[in-house]
Protein backbone atom coordinates (compact mmCIF):
# COMPACT_ATOMS: atom_id res chain seq x y z
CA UNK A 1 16.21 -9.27 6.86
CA UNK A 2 13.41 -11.64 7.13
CA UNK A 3 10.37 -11.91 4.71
CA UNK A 4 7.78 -10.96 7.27
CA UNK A 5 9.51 -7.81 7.62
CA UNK A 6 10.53 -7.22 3.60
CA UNK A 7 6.89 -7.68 3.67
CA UNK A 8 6.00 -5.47 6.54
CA UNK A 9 8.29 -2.71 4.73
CA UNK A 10 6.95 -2.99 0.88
CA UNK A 11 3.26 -2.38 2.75
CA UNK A 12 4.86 0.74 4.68
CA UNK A 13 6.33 2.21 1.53
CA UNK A 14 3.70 1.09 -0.99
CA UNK A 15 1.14 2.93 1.38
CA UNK A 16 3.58 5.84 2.57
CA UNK A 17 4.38 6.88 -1.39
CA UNK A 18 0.50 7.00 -2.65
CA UNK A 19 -0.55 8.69 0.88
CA UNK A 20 1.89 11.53 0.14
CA UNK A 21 0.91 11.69 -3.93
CA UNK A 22 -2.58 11.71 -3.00
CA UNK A 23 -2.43 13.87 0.15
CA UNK A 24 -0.17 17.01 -2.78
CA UNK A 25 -2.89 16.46 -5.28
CA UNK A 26 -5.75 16.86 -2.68
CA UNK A 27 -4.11 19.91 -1.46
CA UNK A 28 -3.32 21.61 -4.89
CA UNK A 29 -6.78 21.06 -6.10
CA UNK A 30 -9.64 21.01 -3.50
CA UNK A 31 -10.26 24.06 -0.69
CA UNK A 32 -11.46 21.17 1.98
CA UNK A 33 -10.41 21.46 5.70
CA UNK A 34 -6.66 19.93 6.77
CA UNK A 35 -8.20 17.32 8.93
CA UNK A 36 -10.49 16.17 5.62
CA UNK A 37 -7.90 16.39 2.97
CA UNK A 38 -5.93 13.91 5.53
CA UNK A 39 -9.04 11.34 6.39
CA UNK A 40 -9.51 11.71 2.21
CA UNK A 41 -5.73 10.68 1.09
CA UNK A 42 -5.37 7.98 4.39
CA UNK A 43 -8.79 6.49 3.20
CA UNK A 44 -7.55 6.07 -0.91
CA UNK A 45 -4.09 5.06 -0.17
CA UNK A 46 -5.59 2.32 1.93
CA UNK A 47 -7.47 1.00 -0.95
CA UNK A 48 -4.68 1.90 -3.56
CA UNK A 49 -1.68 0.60 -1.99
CA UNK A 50 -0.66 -3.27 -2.73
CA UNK A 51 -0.73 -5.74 -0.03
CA UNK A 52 2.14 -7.97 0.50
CA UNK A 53 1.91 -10.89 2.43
CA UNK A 54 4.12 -14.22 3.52
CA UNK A 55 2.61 -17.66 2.30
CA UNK A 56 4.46 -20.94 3.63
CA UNK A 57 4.84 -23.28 0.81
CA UNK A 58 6.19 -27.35 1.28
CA UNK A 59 9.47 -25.65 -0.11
CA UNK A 60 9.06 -22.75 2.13
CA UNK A 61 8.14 -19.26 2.80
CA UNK A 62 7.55 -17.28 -0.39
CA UNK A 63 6.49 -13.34 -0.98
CA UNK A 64 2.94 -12.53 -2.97
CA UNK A 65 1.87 -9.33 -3.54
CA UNK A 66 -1.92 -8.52 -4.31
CA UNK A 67 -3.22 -5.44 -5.73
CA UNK A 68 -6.68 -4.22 -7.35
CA UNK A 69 -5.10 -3.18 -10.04
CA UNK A 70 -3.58 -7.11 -10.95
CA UNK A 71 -5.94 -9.96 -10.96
CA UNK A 72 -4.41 -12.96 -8.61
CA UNK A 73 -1.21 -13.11 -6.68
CA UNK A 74 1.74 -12.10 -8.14
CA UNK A 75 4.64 -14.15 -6.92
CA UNK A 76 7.84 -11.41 -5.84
């Protein structure tokens, strides 16, 4: 597997795992239409998830990850 698409799949997951979390606890605790509650959980797992991307380095391609929560790159 390449690291454009280890990347492409940590961004999947990272944003497929907090959609569904946030999507259950929307659900359980606000009486807002289905097509809300979706746009809602979509909208916060966007901003939530981490973002991994591919950087090409003189010693070659290497896997960063950047989230709000961590301040910089981190380095995978």
């Amino acid at each position: 597997m390449s690291i454009k698409n280890k990347a492409l799949l940590y961004n999947f997951l990272g944003y497929a795992v907090l959609f569904i979390i946030i999507r259950f606890f929307i659900i359980e605790f606000f009486a807002l239409n289905h097509f809300v509650k979706l746009i809602i959980a979509a909208i916060l797992a966007t901003l939530l998830a981490p973002k991994f991307a591919v950087i090409k380095t003189k010693e070659g391609a290497r896997l960063v990850m950047k989230w709000i929560f961590i301040k910089g790159f981190k380095e995978l």
